[in-house]
N, C-alpha and C. Protein backbone atom coordinates (compact mmCIF):
# COMPACT_ATOMS: atom_id res chain seq x y z
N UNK A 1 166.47 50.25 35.81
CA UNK A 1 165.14 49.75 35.91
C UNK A 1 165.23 48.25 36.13
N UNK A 2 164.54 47.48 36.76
CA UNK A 2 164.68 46.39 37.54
C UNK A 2 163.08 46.11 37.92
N UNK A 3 162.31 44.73 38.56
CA UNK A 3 161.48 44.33 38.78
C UNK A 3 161.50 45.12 40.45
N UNK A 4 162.85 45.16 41.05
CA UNK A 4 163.27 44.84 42.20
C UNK A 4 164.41 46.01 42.73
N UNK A 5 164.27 47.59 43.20
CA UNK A 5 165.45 47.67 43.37
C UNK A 5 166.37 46.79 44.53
N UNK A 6 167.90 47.58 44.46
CA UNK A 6 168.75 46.48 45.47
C UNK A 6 169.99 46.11 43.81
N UNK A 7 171.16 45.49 44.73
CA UNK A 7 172.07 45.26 43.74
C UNK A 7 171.94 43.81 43.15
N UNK A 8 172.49 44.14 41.73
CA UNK A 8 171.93 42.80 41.14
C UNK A 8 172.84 41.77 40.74
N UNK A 9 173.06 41.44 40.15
CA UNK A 9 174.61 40.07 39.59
C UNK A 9 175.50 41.86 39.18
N UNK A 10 176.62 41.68 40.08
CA UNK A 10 177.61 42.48 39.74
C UNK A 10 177.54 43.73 39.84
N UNK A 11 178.13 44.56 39.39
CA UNK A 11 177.93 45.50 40.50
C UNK A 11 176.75 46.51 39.81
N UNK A 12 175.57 46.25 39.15
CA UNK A 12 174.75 46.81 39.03
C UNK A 12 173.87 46.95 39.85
N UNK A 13 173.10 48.40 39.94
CA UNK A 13 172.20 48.81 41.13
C UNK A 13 170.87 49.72 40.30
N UNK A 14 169.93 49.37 40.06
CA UNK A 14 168.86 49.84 39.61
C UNK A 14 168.30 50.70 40.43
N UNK A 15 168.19 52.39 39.53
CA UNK A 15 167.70 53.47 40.43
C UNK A 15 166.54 53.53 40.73
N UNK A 16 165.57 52.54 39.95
CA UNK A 16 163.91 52.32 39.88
C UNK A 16 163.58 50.59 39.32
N UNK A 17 162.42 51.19 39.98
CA UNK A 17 162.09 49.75 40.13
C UNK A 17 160.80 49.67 38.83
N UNK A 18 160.23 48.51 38.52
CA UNK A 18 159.10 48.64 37.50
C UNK A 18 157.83 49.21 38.16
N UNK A 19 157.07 48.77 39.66
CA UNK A 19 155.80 49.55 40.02
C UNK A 19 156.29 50.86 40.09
N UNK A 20 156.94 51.50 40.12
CA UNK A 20 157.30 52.62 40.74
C UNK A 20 157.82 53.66 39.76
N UNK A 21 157.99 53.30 37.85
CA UNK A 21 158.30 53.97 36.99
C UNK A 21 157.65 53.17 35.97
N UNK A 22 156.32 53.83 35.59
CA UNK A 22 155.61 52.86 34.72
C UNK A 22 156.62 53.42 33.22
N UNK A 23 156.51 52.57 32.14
CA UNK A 23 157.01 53.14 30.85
C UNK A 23 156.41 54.26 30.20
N UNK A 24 155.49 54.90 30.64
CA UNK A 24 154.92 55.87 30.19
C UNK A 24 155.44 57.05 30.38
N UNK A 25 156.54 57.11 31.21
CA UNK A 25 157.45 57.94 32.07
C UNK A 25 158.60 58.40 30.87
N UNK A 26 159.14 57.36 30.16
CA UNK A 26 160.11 57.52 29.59
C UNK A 26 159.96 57.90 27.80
N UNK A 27 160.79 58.05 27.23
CA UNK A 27 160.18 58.36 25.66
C UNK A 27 160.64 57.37 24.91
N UNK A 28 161.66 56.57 25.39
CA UNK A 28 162.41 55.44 24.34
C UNK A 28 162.56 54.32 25.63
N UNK A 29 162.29 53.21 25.59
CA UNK A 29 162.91 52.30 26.41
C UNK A 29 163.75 50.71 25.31
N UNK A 30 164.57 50.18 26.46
CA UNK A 30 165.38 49.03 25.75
C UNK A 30 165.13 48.19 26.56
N UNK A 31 165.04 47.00 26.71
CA UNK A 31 165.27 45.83 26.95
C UNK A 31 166.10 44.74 26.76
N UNK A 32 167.35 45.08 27.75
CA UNK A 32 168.58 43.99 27.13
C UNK A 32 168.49 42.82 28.79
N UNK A 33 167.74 42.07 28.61
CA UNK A 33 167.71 41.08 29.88
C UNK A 33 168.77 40.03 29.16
N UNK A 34 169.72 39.34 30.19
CA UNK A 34 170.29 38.46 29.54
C UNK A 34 170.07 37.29 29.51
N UNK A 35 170.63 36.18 29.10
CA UNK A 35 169.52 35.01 28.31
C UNK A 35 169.65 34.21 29.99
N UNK A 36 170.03 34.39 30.98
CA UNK A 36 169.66 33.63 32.21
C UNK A 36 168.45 34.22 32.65
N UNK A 37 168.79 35.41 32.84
CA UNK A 37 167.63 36.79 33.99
C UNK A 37 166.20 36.48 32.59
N UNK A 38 166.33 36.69 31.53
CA UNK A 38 165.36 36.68 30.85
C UNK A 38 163.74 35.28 31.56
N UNK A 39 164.82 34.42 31.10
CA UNK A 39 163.68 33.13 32.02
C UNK A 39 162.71 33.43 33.30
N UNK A 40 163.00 34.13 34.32
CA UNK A 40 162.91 34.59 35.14
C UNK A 40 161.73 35.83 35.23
N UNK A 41 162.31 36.70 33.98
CA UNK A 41 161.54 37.93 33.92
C UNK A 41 160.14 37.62 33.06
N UNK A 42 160.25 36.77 32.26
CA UNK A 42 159.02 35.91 31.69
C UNK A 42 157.73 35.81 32.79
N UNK A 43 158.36 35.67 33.96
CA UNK A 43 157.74 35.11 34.46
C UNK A 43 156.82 36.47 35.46
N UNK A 44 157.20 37.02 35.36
CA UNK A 44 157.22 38.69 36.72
C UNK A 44 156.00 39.58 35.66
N UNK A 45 154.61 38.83 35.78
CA UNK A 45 153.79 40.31 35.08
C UNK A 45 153.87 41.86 35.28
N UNK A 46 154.86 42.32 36.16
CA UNK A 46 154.79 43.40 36.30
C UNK A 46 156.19 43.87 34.88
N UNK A 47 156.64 42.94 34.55
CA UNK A 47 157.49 43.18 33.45
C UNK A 47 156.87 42.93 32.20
N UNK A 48 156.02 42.19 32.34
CA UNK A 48 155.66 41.97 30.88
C UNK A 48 154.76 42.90 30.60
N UNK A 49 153.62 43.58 31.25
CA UNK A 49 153.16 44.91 31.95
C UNK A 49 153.88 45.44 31.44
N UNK A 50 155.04 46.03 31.84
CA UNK A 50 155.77 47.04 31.87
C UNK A 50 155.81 47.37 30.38
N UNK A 51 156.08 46.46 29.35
CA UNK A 51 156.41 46.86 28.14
C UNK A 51 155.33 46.70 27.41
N UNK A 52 154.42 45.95 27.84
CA UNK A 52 152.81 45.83 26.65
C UNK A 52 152.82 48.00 26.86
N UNK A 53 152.35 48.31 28.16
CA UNK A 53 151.99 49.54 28.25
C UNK A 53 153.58 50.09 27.48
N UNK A 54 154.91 49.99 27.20
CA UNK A 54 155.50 50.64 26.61
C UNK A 54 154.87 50.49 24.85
N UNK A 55 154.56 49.59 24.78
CA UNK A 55 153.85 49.15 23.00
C UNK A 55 152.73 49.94 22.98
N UNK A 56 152.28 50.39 23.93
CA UNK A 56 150.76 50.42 24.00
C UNK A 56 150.99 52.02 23.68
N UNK A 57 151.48 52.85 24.26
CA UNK A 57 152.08 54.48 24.22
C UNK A 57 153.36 54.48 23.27
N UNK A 58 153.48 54.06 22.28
CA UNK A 58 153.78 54.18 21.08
C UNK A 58 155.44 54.70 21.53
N UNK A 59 155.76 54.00 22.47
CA UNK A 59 157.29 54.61 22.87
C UNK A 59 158.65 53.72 22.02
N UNK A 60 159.64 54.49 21.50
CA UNK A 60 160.48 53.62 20.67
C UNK A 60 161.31 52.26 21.66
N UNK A 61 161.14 51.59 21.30
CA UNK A 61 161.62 50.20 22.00
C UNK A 61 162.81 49.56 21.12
N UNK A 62 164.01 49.81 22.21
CA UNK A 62 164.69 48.61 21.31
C UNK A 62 165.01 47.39 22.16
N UNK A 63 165.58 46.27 21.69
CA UNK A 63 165.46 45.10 21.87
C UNK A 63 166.51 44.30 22.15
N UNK A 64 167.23 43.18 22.80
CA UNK A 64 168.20 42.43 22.22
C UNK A 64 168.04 41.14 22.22
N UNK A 65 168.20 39.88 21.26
CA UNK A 65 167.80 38.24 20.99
C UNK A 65 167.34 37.96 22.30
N UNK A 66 167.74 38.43 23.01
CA UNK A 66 167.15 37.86 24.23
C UNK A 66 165.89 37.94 24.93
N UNK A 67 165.52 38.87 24.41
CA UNK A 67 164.54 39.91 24.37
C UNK A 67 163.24 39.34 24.02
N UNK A 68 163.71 38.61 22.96
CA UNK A 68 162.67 38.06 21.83
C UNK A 68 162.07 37.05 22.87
N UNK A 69 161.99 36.68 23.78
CA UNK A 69 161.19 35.52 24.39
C UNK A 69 160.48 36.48 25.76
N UNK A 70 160.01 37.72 25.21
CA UNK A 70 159.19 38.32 26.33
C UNK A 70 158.04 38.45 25.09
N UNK A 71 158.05 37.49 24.23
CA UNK A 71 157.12 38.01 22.72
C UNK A 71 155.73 38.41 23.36
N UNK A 72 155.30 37.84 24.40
CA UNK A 72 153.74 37.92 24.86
C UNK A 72 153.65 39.47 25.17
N UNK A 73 154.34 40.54 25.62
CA UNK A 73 154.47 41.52 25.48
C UNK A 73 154.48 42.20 24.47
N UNK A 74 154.46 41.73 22.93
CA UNK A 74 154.18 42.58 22.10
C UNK A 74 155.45 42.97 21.08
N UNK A 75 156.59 42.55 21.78
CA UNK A 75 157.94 42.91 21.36
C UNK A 75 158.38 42.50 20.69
N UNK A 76 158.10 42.75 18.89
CA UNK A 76 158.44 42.21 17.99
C UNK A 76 159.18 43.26 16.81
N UNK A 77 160.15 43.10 16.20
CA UNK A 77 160.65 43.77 15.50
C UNK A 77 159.50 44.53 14.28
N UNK A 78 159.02 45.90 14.51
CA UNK A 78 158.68 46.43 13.62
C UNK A 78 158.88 48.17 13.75
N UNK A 79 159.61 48.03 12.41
CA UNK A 79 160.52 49.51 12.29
C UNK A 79 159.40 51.00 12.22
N UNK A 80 157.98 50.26 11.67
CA UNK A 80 156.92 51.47 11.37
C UNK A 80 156.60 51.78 12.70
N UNK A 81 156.36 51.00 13.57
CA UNK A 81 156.06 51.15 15.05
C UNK A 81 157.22 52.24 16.31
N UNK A 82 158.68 51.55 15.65
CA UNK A 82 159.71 51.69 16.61
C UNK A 82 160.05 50.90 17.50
N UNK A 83 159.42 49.71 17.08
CA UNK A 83 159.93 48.48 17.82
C UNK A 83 161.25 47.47 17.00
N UNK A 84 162.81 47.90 17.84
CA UNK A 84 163.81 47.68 16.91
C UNK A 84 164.96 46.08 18.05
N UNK A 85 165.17 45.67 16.80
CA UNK A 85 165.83 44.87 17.56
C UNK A 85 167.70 45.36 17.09
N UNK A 86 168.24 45.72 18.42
CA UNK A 86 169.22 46.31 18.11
C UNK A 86 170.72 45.64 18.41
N UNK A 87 170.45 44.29 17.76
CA UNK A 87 171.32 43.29 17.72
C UNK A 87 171.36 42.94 16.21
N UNK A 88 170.67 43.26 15.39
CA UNK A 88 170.84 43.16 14.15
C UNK A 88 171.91 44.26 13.56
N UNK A 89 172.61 44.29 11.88
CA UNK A 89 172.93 45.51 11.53
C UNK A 89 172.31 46.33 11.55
N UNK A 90 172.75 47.91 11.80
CA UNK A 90 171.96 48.92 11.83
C UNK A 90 170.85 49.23 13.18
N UNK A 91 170.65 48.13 13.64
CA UNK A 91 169.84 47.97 14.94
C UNK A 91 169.45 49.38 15.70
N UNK A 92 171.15 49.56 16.04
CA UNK A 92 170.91 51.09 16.86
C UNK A 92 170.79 52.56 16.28
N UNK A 93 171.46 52.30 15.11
CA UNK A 93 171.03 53.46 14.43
C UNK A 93 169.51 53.84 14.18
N UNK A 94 168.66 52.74 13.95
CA UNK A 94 166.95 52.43 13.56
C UNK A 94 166.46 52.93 14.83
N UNK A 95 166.90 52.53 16.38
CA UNK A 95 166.55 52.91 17.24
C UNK A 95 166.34 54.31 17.24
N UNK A 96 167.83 54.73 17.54
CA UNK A 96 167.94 56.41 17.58
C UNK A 96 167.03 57.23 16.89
N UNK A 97 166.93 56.52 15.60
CA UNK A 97 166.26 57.49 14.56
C UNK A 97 164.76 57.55 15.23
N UNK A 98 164.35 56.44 15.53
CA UNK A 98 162.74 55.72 15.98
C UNK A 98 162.23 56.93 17.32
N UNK A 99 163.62 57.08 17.79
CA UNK A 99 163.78 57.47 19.44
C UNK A 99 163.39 59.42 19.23
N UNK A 100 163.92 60.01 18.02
CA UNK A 100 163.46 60.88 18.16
C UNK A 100 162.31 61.72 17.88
């Protein structure tokens, strides 16, 4: 999943793009942008979109520090929700559990 398909830094290739697979599609999504691409994706409402409507349909979300600066989206660590940040201990396990 990508703003953009096409290949991206290295040899990653995103099978979907964000207009084209809203989060409502999926049952768990993550968000690991890295702390360059993040700046960037701040900026692309169709991403920040992308995950308000993942908050919004109660889908388990996990997260990584980097993550944390898409906050206007909603994406804040809370475990009652299933919103997990999975850079902490236990992170992914909270996910999984959240996820099923």
């Amino acid at each position: 999943m990508a703003p953009q398909v096409g290949k991206l830094k290295g040899s990653l290739k995103p099978d979907m793009q964000l207009d084209a697979a809203p989060s409502a599609l999926f049952d768990a999504v993550v968000a690991l942008p890295s702390e360059e691409s993040v700046k960037s994706l701040v900026g692309i409402t169709a991403v920040v979109d992308w995950l308000r409507n993942a908050v919004a349909h109660l889908k388990a979300i996990g997260f990584n520090e980097e993550a944390d600066q898409l906050d206007q989206a909603g994406i804040a660590a809370d475990a009652k929700r299933g919103i997990v940040d999975i850079d902490r201990a236990g992170g992914l396990e909270a996910f999984a559990d959240s996820a099923k």
